[in-house]
Protein backbone atom coordinates (compact mmCIF):
# COMPACT_ATOMS: atom_id res chain seq x y z
CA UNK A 1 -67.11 137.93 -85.38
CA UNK A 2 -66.56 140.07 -82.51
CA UNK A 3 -66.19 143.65 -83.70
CA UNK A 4 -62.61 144.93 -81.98
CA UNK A 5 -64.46 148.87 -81.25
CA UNK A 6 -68.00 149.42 -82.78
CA UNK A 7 -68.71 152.36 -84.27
CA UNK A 8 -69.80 154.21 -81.13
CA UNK A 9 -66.69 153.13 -78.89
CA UNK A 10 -64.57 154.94 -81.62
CA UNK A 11 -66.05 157.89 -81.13
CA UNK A 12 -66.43 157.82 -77.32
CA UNK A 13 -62.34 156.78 -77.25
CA UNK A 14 -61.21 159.56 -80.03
CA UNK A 15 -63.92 162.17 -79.66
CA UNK A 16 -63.94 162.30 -83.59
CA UNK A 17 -67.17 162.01 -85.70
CA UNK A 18 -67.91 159.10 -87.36
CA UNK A 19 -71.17 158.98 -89.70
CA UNK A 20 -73.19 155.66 -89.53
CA UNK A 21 -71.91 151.90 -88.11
CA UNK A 22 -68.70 150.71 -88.84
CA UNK A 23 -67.50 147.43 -86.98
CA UNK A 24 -64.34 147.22 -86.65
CA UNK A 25 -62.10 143.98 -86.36
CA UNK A 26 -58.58 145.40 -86.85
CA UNK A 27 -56.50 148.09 -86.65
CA UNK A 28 -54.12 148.99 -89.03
CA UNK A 29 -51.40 151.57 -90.20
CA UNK A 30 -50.25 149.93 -93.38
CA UNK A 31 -52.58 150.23 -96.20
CA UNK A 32 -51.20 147.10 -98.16
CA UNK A 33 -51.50 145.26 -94.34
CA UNK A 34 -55.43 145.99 -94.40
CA UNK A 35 -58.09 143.46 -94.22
CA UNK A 36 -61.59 143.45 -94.49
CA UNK A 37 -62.94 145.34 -91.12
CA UNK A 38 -60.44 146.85 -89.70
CA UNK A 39 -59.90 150.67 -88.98
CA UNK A 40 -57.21 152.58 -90.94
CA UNK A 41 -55.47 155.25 -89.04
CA UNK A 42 -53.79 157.92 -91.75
CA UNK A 43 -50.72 159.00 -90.05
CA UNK A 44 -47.86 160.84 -90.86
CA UNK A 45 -44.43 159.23 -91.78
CA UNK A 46 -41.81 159.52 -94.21
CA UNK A 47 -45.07 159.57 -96.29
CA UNK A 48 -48.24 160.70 -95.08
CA UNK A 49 -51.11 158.38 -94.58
CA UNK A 50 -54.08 160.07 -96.11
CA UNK A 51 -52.80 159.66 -99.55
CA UNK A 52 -53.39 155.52 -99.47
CA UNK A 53 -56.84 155.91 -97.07
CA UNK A 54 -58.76 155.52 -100.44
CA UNK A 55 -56.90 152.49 -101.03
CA UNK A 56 -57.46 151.54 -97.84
CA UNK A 57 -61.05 151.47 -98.11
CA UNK A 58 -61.32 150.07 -101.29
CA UNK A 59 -59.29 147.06 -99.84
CA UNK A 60 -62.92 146.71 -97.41
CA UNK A 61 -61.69 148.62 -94.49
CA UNK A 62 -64.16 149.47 -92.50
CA UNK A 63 -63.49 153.05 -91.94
CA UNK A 64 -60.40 155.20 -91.85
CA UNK A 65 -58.90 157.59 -89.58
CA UNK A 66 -58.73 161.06 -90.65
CA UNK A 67 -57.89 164.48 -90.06
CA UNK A 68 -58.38 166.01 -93.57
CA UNK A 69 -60.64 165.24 -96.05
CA UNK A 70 -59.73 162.33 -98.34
CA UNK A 71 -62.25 160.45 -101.13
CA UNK A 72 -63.96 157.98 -99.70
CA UNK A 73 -66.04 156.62 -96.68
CA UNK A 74 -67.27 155.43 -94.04
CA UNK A 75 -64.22 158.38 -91.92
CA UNK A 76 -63.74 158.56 -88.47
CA UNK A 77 -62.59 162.69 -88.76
CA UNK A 78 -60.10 163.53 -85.64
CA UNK A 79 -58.10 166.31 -84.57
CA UNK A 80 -54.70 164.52 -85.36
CA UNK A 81 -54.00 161.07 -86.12
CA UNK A 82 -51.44 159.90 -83.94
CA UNK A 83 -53.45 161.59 -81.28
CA UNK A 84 -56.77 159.73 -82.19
CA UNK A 85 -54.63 156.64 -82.25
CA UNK A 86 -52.83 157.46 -78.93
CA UNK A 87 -56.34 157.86 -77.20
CA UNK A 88 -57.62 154.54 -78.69
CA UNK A 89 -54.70 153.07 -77.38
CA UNK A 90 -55.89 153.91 -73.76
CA UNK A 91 -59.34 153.24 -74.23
CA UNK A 92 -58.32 149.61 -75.14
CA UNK A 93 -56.06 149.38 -72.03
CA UNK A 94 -58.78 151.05 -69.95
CA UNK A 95 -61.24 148.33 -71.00
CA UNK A 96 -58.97 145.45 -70.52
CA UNK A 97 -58.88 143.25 -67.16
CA UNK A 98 -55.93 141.60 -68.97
CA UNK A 99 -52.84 141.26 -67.17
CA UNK A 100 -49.83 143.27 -68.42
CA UNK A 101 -46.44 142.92 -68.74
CA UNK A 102 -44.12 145.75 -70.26
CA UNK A 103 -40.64 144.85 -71.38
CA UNK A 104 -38.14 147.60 -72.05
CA UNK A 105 -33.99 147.64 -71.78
CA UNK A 106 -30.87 148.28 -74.54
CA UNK A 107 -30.86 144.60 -75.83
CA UNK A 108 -33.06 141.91 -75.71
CA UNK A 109 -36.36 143.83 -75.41
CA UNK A 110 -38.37 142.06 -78.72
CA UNK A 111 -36.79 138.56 -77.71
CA UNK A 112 -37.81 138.80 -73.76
CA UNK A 113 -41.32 139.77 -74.99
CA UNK A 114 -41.56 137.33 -77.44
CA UNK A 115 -40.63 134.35 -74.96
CA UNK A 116 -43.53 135.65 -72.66
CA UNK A 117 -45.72 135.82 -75.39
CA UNK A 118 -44.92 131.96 -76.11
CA UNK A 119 -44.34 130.94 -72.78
CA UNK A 120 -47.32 132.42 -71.41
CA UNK A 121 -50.07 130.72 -74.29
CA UNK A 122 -50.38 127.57 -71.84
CA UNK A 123 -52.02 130.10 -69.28
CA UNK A 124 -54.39 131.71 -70.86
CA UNK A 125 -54.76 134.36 -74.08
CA UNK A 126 -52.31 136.24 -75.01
CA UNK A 127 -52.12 139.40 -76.92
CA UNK A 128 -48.86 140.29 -77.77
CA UNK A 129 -47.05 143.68 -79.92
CA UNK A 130 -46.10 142.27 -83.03
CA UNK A 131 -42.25 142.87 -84.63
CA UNK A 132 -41.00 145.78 -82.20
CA UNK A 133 -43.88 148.39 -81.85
CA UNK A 134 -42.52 149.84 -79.16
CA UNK A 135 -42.68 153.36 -79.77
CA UNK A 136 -45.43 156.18 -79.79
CA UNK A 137 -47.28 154.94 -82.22
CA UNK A 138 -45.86 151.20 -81.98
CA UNK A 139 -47.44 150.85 -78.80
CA UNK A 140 -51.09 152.53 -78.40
CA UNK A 141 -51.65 150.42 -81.62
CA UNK A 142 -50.89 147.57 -79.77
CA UNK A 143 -53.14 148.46 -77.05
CA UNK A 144 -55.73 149.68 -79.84
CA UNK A 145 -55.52 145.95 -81.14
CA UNK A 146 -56.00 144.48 -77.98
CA UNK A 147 -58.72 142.23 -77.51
CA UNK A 148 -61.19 142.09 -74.67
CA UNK A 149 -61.11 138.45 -73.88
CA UNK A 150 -56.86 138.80 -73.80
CA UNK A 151 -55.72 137.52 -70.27
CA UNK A 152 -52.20 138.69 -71.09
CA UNK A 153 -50.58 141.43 -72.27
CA UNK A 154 -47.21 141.25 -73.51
CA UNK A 155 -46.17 144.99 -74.49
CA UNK A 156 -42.52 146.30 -75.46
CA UNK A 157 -41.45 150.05 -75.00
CA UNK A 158 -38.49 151.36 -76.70
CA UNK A 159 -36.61 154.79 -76.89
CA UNK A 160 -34.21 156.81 -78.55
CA UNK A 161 -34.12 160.15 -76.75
CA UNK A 162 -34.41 160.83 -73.16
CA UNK A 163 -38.31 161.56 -71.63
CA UNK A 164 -39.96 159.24 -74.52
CA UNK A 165 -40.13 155.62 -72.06
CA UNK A 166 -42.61 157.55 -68.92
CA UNK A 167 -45.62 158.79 -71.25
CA UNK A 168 -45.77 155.35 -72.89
CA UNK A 169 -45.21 153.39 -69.56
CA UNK A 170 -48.30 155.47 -68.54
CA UNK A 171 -50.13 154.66 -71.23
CA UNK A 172 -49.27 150.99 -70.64
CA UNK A 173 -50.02 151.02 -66.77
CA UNK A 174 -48.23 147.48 -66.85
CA UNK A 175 -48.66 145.11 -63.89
CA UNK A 176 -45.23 144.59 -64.27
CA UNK A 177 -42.28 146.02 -66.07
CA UNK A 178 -39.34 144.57 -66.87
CA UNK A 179 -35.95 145.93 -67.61
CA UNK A 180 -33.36 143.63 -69.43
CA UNK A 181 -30.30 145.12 -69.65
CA UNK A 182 -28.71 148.33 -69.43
CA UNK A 183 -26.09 149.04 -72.31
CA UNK A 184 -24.75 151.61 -74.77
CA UNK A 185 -27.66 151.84 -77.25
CA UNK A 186 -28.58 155.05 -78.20
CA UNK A 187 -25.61 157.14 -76.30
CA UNK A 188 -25.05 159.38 -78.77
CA UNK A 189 -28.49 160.58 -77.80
CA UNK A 190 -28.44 160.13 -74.19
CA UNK A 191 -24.78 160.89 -73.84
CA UNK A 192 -24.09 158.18 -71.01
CA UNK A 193 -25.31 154.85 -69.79
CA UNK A 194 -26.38 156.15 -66.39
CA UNK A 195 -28.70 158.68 -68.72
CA UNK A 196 -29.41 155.55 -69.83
CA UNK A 197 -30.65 154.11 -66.95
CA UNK A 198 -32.53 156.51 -66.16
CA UNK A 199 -34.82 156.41 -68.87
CA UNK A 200 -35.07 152.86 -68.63
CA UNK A 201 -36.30 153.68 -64.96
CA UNK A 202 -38.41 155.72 -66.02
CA UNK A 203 -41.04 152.53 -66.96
CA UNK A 204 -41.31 152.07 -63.48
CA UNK A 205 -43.17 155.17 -62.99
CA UNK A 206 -45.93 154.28 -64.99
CA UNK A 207 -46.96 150.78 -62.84
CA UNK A 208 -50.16 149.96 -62.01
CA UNK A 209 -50.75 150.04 -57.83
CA UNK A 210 -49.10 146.89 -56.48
CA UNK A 211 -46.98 146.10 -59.55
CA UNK A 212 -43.50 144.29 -60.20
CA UNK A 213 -40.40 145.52 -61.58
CA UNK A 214 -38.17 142.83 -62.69
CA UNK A 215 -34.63 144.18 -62.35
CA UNK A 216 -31.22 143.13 -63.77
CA UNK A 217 -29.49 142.06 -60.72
CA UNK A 218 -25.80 142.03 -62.18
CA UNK A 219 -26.22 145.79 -63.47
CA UNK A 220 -23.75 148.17 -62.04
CA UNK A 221 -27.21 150.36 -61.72
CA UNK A 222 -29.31 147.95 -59.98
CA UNK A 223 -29.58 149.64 -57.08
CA UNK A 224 -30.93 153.08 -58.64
CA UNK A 225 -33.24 150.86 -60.34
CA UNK A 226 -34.32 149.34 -57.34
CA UNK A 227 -35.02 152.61 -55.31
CA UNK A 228 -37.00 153.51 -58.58
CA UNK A 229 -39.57 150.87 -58.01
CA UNK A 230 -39.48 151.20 -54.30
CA UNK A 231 -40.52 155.00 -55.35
CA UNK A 232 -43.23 153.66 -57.43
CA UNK A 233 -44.47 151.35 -54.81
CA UNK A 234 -43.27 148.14 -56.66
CA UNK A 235 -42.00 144.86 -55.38
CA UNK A 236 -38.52 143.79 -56.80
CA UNK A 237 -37.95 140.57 -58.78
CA UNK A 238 -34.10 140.45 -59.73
CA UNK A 239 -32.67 137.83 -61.94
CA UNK A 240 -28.86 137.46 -63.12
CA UNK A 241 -26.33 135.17 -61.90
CA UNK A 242 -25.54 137.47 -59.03
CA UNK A 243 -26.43 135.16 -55.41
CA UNK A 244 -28.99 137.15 -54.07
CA UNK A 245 -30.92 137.09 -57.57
CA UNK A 246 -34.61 136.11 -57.20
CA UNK A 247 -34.20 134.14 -60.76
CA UNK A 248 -30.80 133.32 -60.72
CA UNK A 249 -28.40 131.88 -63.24
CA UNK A 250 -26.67 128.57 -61.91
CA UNK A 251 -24.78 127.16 -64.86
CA UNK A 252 -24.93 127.74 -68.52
CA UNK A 253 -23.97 125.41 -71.22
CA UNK A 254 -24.43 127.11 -74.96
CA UNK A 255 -23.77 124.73 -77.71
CA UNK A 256 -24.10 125.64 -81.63
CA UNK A 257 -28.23 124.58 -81.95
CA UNK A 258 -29.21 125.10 -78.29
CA UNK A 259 -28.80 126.60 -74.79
CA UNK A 260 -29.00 124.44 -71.27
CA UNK A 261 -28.96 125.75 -67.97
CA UNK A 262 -29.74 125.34 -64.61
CA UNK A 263 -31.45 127.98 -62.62
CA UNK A 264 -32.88 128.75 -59.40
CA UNK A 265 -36.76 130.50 -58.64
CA UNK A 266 -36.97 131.72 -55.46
CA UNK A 267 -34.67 128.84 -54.60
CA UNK A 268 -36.23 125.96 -56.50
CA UNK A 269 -33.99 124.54 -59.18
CA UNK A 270 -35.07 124.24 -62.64
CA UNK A 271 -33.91 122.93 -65.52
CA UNK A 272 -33.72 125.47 -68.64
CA UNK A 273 -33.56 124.27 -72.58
CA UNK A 274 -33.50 126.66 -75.41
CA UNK A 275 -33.86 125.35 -78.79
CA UNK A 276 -31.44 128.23 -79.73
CA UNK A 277 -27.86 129.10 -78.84
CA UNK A 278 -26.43 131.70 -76.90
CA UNK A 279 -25.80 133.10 -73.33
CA UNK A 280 -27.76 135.92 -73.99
CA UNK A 281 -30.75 134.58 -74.18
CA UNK A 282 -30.60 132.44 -71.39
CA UNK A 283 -30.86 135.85 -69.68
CA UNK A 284 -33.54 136.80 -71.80
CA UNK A 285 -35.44 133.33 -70.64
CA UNK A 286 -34.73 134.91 -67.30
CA UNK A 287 -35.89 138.27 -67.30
CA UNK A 288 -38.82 136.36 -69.17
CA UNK A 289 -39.59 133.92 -66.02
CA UNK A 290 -39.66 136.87 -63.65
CA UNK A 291 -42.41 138.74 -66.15
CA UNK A 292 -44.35 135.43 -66.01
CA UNK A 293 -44.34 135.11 -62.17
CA UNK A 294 -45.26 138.78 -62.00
CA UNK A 295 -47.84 138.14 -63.54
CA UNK A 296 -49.02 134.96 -61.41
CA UNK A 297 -47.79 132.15 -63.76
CA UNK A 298 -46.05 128.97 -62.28
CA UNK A 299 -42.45 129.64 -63.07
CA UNK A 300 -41.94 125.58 -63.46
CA UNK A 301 -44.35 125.21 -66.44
CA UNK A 302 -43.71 129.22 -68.01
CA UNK A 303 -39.50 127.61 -67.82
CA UNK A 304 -40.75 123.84 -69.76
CA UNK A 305 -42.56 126.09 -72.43
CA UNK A 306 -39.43 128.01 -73.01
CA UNK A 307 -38.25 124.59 -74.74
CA UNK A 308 -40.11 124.96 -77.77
CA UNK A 309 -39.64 128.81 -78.41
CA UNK A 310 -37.10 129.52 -81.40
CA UNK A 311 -35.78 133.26 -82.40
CA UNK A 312 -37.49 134.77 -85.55
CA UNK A 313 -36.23 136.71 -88.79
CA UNK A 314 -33.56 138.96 -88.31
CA UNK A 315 -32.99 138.14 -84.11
CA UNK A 316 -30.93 134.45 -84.52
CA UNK A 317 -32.87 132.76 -87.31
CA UNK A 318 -31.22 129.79 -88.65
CA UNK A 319 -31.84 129.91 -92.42
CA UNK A 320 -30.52 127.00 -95.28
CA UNK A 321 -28.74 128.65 -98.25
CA UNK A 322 -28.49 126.29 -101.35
CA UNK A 323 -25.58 127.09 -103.13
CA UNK A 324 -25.90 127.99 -106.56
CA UNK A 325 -22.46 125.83 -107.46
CA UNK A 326 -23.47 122.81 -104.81
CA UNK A 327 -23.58 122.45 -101.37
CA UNK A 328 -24.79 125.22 -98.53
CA UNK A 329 -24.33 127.37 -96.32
CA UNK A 330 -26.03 127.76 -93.10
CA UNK A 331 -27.29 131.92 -91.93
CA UNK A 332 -27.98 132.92 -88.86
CA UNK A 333 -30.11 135.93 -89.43
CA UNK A 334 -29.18 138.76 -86.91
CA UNK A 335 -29.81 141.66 -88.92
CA UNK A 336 -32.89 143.73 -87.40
CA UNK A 337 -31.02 145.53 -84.48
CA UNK A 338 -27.19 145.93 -83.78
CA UNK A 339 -25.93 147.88 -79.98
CA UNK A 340 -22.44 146.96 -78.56
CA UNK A 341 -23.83 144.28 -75.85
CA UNK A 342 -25.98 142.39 -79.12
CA UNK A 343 -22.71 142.73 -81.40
CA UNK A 344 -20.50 140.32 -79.07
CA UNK A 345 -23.32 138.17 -78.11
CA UNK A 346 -23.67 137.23 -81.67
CA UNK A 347 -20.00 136.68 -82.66
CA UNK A 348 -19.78 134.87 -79.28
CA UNK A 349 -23.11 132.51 -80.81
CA UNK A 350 -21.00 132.46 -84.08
CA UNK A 351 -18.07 131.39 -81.91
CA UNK A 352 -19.67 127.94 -81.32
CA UNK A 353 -20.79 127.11 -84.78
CA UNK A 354 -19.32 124.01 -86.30
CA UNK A 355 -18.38 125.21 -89.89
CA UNK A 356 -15.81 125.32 -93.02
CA UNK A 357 -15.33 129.16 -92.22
CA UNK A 358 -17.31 131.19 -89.73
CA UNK A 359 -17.93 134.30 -91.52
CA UNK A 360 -19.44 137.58 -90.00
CA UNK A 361 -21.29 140.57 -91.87
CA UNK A 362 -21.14 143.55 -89.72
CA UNK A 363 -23.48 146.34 -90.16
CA UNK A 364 -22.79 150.17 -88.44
CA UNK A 365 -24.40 150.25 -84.72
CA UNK A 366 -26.07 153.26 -84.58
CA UNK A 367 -27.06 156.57 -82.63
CA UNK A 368 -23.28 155.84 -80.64
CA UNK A 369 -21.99 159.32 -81.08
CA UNK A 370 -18.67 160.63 -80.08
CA UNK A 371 -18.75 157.10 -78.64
CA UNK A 372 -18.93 155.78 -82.16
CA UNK A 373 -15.85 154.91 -83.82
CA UNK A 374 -14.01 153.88 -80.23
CA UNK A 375 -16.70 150.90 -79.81
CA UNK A 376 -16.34 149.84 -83.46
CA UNK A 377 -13.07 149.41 -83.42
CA UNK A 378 -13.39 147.85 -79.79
CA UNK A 379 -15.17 144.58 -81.02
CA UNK A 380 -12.08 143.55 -82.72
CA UNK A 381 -11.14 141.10 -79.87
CA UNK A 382 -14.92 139.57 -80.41
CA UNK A 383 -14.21 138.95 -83.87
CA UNK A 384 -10.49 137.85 -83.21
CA UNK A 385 -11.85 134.98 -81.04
CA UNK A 386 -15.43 134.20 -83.36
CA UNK A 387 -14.80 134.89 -86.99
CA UNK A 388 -12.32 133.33 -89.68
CA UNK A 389 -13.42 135.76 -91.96
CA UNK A 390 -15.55 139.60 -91.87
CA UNK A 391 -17.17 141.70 -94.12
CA UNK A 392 -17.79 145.23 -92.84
CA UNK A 393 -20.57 147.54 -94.43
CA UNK A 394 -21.01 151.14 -93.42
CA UNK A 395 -18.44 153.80 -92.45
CA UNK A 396 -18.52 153.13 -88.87
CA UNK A 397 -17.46 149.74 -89.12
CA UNK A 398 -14.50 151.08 -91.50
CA UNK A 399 -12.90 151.28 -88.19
CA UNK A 400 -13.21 147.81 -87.38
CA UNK A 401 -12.42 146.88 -91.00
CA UNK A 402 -9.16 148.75 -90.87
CA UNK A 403 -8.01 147.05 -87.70
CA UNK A 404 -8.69 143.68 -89.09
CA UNK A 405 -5.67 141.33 -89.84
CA UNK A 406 -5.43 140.78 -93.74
CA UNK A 407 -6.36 137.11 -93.64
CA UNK A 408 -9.76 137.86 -91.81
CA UNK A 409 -10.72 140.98 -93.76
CA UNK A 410 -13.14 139.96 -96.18
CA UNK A 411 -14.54 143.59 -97.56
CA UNK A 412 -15.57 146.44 -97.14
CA UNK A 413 -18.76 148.46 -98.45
CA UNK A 414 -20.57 151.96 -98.13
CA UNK A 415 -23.85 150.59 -98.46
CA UNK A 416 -25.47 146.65 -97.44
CA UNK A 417 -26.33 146.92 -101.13
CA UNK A 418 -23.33 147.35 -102.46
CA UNK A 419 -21.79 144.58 -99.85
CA UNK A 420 -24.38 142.00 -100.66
CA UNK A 421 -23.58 140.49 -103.97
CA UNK A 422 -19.88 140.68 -102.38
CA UNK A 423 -21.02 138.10 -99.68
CA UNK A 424 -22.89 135.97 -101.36
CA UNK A 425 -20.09 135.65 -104.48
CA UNK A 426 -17.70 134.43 -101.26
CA UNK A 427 -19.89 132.10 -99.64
CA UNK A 428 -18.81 128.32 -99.96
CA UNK A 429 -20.05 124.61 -98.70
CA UNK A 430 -19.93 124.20 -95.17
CA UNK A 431 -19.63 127.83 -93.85
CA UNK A 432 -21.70 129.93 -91.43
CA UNK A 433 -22.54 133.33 -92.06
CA UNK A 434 -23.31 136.14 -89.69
CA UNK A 435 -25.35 139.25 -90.46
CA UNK A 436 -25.75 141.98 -88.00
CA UNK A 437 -26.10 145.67 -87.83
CA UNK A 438 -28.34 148.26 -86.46
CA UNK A 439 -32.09 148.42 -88.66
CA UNK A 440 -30.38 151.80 -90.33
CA UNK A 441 -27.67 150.20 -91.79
CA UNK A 442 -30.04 147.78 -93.90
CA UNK A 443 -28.39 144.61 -93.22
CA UNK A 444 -31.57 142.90 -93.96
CA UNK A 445 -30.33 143.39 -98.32
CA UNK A 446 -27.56 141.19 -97.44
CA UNK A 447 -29.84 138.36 -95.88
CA UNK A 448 -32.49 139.13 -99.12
CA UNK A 449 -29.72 138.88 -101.45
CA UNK A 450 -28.39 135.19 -100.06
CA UNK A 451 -31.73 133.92 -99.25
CA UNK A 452 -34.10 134.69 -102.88
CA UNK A 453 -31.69 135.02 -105.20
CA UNK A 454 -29.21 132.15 -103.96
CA UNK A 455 -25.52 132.18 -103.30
CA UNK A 456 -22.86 131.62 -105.54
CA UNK A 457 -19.77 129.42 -104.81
């Protein structure tokens, strides 16, 4: 095999020592992740690193990242860790000639990318972040990984405070950058969406010469977002369903297993499938088709692949639950992320599901701040018009509980494990359950709970 970085290529990318050959093959963070070859980087989380690098290496890694001593070797000794990854990062972007594509925005950022990672297989190879590293470490190991015979790059950059999208947009030098929606995510940080858009911007400034932003063209901020790129030298590709959109949005039809639509490239009408449902990610598909012809792809063939691509664990998975008393019950597994504009899309999908009793598990949306409890209790006409019954989990979403009409209020919970067994005791033949809710809130319990240990009716 290929090594990934020989031992000399760490060293040149890090500037750490490194005693004798290691070939690497891998990169990774996680010691119980590691396989034979690859490089384990030590850093520092809610636990630090160094404590499972011996682990690490017993599992056959080929060497670990260091910055104090730990038993064991072959070690690549740095300064810092996250640094050491950080630089190895943008020695595997500096290497690449792949063409890149970084997707940020408030909702729909893992989805988008993971369309253009499908979509764009039939054109070449594509090297893709995995789950949602899109943060500072999230994303130079994602350009650590990357291989040298990737034609693609599909990266994803995330944020939670304001001045954390521009260093990692410059350490992604995309070829094009896409922005997929600006929303209320993390404005208890930023303290107001246009802070937010501003940040979002803020990808645009890190562009390679002669790159692409791919703009929301219905966004209230479109046009600061436009004069961003035009200050970054960029050329504008705007989807929505607004009429001067590049990729525009022609007619929608979202039924409870998929999504049609007809669109218009540049003026040439497509059709659109989606072997999922929900308006929102015909949009995705969208902002997905303009990364793809960014990047030089035919729009007509990146739009056909779209057909086969299908949302993964916690973004719109559709998951079988047995019943433990007969029958089952049908999930649709929402539960990795949670933000205002994500909560109604989902209801709205839940909306459309045929069903006994559409039921919906709300988790707490996060980092809202003062803005908190108002846009809680402000999904209530979501769930009036989706949901026959809700279970609310966190004390956010007490709001929203407390509003409810007594025949839709289902429970309430501190914790998603205290609200699990709760959900899975109601669950009966024939209905469709919902669960959603910022990562924090730990929705995920309530899908482990109905999915391993079965649901009782």
């Amino acid at each position: 095999m290929t090594p990934l970085w020989t031992a000399s290529a760490l060293r040149a990318a890090t500037g750490g020592t490194l005693a004798g050959e290691a070939n690497v093959t891998g990169v990774a963070i996680d010691s119980r992740a590691v396989q034979p070859g690859d490089l384990f980087v030590a850093l520092r989380d809610a636990r630090d690193g160094h404590d499972f690098a011996p682990a690490a290496l017993a599992q056959g890694a080929a060497t670990a990242m260091v910055d104090r001593a730990v038993d064991g070797a072959p070690l690549l000794m740095v300064g810092d860790t996250l640094a050491g990854l950080a630089a190895l990062g943008a020695a595997g972007r500096a290497r690449s000639t792949a063409r890149i594509v970084a997707v940020t925005g408030s909702v729909g950022k893992t989805t988008t990318k993971d369309m253009l990672r499908h979509g764009l297989q039939g054109f070449g190879a594509v090297h893709a972040a995995v789950a949602s590293y899109n943060n500072q470490w999230g994303l130079p190991l994602t350009l650590a990984r990357m291989p040298q015979a990737a034609e693609f790059g599909v990266l994803e950059i995330g944020m939670n405070h304001r001045g954390e999208i521009a260093p990692l947009a410059r350490l992604a030098a995309p070829h094009a950058a896409v922005i997929t929606q600006i929303g209320a995510a993390h404005i208890g940080h930023l303290g107001s969406l246009a802070e937010i858009a501003a940040e979002k911007a803020d990808i645009l400034a890190g562009l390679a010469p002669g790159g692409v932003a791919v703009l929301p063209r219905d966004s209230e901020f479109f046009s600061m977002l436009a004069a961003r790129a035009a200050e970054a030298g960029a050329t504008v590709l705007s989807f929505g369903e607004h009429a001067q959109a590049d990729i525009r949005l022609l007619r929608a039809e979202c039924g409870p297993l998929s999504s049609t639509a007809e669109i218009a490239v540049r003026g040439a009408a497509m059709a659109l499938r989606l072997g999922a449902p929900g308006r929102h990610l015909v949009l995705n598909a969208l902002a997905a088709t303009g990364g793809a012809l960014a990047l030089g792809a035919d729009a007509a063939r990146f739009v056909q692949a779209l057909a086969e691509f299908r949302p993964g664990a916690g973004r719109g998975a559709r998951v079988a639950l047995p019943l433990a008393g007969g029958g089952e019950a049908l999930l649709l597994d929402e539960s990795y992320n949670g933000q205002p504009p994500a909560m109604r899309a989902a209801l709205a999908v839940l909306g459309t599901q045929r069903a006994a009793r559409r039921i919906a598990v709300l988790g707490d949306m996060r980092e809202l701040g003062e803005h908190g409890p108002a846009l809680h209790a402000g999904l209530l006409p979501d769930v009036l018009g989706n949901a026959d019954l809700v279970f609310c989990c966190g004390p956010l979403m007490r709001a929203l509980s407390d509003a409810l009409p007594g025949g839709l209020r289902g429970g309430w919970a501190e914790t998603s494990e205290a609200l699990a067994p709760v959900v899975r005791d109601a669950l009966r033949d024939g209905d469709v359950v919902l669960v959603k809710g910022s990562l924090g809130t730990r929705m995920a319990a309530v899908v482990g709970a109905l999915m391993s240990q079965g649901a009782h009716s």
